[in-house]
Protein backbone atom coordinates (compact mmCIF):
# COMPACT_ATOMS: atom_id res chain seq x y z
CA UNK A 1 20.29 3.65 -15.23
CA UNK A 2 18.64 3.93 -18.69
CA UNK A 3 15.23 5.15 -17.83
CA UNK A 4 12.36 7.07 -20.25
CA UNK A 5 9.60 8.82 -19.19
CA UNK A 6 6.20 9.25 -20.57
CA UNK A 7 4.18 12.35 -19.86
CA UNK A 8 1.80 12.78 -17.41
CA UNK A 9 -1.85 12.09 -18.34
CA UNK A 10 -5.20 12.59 -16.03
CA UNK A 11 -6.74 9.04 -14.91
CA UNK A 12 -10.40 9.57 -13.95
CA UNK A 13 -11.17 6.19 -11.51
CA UNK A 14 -13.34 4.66 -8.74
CA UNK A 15 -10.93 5.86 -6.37
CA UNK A 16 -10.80 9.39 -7.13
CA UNK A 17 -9.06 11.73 -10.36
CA UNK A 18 -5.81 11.39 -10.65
CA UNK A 19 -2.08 12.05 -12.55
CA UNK A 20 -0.28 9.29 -14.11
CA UNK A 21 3.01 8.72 -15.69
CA UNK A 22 5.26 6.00 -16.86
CA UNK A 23 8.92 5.22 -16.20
CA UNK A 24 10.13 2.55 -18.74
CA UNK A 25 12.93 0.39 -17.38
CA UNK A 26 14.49 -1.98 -20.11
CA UNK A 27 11.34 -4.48 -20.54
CA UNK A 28 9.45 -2.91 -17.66
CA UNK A 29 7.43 -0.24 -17.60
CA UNK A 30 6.03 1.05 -14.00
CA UNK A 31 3.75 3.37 -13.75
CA UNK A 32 2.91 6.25 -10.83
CA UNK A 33 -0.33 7.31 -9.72
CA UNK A 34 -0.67 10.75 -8.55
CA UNK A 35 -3.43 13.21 -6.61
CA UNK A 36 -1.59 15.51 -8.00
CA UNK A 37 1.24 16.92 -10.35
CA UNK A 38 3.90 16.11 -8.25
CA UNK A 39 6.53 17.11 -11.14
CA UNK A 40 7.86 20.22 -8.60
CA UNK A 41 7.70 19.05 -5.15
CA UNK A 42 9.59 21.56 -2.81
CA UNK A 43 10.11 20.49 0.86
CA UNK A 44 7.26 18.76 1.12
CA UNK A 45 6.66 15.18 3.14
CA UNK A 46 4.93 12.99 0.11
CA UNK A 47 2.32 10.09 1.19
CA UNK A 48 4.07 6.82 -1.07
CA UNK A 49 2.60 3.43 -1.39
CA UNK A 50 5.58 1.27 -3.43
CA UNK A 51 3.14 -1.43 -4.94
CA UNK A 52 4.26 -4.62 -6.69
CA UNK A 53 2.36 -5.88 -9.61
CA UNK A 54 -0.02 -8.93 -8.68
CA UNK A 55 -2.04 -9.74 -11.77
CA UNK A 56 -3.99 -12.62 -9.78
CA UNK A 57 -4.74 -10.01 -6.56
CA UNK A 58 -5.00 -6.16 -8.25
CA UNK A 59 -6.70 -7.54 -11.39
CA UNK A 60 -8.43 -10.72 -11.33
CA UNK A 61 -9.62 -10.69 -7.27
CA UNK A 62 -7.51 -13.62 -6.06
CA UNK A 63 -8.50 -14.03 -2.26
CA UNK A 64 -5.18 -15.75 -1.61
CA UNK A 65 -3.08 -12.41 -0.85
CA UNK A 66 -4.30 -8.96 0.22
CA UNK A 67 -2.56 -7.58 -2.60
CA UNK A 68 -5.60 -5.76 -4.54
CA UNK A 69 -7.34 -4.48 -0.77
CA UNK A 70 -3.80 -2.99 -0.09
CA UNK A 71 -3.80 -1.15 -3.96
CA UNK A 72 -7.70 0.03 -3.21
CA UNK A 73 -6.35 1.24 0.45
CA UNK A 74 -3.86 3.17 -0.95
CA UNK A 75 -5.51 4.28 -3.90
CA UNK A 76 -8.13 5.38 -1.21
CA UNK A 77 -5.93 6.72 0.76
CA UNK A 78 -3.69 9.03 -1.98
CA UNK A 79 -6.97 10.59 -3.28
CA UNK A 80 -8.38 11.57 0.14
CA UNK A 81 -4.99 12.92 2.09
CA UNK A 82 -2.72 13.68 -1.41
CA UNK A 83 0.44 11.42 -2.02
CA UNK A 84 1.15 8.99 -5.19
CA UNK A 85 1.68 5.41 -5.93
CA UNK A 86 4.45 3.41 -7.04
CA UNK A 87 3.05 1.05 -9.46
CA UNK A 88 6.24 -1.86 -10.10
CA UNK A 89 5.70 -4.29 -12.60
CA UNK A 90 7.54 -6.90 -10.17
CA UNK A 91 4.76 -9.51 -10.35
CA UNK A 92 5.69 -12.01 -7.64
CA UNK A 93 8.10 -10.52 -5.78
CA UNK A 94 9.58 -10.53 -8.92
CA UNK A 95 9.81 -13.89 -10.14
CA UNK A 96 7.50 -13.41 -12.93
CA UNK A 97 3.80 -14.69 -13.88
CA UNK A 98 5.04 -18.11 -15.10
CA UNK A 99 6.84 -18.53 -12.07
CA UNK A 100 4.38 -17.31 -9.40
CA UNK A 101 1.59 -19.67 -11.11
CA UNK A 102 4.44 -22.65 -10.37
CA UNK A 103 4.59 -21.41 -6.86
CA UNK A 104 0.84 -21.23 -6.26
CA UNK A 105 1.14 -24.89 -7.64
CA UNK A 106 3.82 -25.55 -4.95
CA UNK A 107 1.40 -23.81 -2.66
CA UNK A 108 -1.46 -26.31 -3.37
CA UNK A 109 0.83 -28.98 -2.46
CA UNK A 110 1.17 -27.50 1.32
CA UNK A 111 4.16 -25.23 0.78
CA UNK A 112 3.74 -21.76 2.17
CA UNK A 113 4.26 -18.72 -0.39
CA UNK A 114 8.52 -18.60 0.90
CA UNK A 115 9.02 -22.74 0.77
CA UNK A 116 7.52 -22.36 -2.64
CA UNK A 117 9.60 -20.13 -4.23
CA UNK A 118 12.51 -21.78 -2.42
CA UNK A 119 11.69 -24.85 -4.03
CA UNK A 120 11.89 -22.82 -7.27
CA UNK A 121 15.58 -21.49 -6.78
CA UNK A 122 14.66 -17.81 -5.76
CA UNK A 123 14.73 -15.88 -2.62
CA UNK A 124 11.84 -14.93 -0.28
CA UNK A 125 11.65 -11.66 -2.06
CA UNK A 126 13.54 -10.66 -5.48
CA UNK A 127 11.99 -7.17 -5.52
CA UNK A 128 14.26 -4.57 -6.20
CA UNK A 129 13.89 -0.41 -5.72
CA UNK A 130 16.36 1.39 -7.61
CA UNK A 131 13.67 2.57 -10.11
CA UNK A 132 11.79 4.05 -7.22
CA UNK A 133 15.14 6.10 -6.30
CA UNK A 134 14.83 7.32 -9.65
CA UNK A 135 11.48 8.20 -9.45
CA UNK A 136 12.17 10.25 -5.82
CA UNK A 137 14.79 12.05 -7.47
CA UNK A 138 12.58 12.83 -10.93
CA UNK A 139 9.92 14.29 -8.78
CA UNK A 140 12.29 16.13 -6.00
CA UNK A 141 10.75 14.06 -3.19
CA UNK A 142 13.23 14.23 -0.39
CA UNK A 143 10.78 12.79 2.17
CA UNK A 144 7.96 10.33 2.48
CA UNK A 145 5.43 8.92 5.03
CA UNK A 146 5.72 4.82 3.26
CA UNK A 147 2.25 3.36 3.46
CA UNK A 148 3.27 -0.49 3.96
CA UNK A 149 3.63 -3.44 6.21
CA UNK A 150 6.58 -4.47 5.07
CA UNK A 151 9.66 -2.93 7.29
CA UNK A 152 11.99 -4.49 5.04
CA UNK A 153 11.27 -1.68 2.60
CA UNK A 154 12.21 1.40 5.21
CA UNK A 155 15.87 0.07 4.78
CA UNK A 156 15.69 -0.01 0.85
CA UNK A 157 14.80 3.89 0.35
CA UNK A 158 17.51 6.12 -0.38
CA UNK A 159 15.10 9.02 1.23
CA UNK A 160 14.06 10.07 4.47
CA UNK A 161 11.09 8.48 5.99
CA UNK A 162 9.09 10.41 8.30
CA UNK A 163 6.76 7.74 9.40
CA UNK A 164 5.08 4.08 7.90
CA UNK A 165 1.43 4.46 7.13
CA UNK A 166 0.08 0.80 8.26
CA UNK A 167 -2.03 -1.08 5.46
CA UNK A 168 -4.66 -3.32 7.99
CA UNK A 169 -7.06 -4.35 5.03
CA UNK A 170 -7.55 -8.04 3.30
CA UNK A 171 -7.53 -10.54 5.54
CA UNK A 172 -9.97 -13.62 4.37
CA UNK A 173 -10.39 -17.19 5.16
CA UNK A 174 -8.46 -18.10 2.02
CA UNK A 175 -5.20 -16.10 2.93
CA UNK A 176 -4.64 -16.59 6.16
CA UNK A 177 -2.08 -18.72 6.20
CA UNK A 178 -0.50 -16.45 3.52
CA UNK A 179 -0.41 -13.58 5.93
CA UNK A 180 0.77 -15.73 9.21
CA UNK A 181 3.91 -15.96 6.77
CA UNK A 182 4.53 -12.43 5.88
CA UNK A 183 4.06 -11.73 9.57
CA UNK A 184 6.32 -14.70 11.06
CA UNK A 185 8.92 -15.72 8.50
CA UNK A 186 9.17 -12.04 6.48
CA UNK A 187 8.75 -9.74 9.57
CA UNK A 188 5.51 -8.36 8.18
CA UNK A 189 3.90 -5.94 10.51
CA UNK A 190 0.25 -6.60 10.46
């Protein structure tokens, strides 16, 4: 795996003062958010939110996912008890911007967020994590407490996970349906 690195900058934000540095992957670049310089980690149990790209939720607001409340939770929760962010440019569980907008299109038509990209010829979820991998191994991190809701990711870390940090935040009128889904059909624990 082919991966550069840029160095690590400060990033003042709402959510506190933080590290930051890129790892370009081919096209992508993903980028990790850090309370701290976490460039010699030694035996130490790292706080990790793995966060994919959702231009419509983390940028723009979109009430349809939880998305940017699970980024502000995190972000929140990284600068208050130390731990980083996985930032993955992975926008739509990986299907791309062009293709999420066709799903949300599918969506309007009364498919639910799986159906649609179904309908589109992908799987439930394209993500993929060998990037992160990288990253533990770049940073020394042996050992993680994974703030999620998805248990689908505790199977796709090659580190130790000491516990899952549960992400309650999000939930509108608008999305509700969206997160009945990521409970029912994708195992979703929220």
């Amino acid at each position: 795996m082919n991966i550069e690195t840029s160095s690590i900058a400060k990033l003042p934000t709402t959510h506190g003062n933080f590290f930051i540095q890129s790892f370009k992957e081919g096209i992508k670049e993903h980028l990790v958010v850090m309370s701290k310089d976490y460039s010699c980690v030694q035996d130490e149990i790292v706080n990790v939110r793995i966060h994919s790209e959702c231009l419509t939720g983390d940028a723009i607001g979109s009430i349809k996912c939880d998305c940017q409340a699970q980024l502000n939770f995190a972000l929140d929760y990284i600068n208050e008890h130390s731990g980083m962010v996985i930032y993955l440019r992975q926008e739509g569980r990986n299907i791309g911007l062009l293709n999420k907008v066709n799903a949300y299109s599918l969506q309007d038509k009364g498919f639910n967020t799986v159906e649609a990209n179904h309908q589109l010829g992908f799987a439930s979820d394209e993500r993929t994590y060998e990037v992160v991998d990288f990253i533990f191994k770049y940073y020394g991190i042996k050992e993680i407490n994974l703030i999620t809701n998805n248990p689908d990711k505790l199977s796709k870390m090659n580190v130790k996970i000491a516990s899952r940090i549960p992400v309650i935040v999000g939930k509108t009128k608008e999305n509700e349906g969206y997160l009945a889904v990521k409970k029912e059909e994708m195992g979703h624990l929220i």
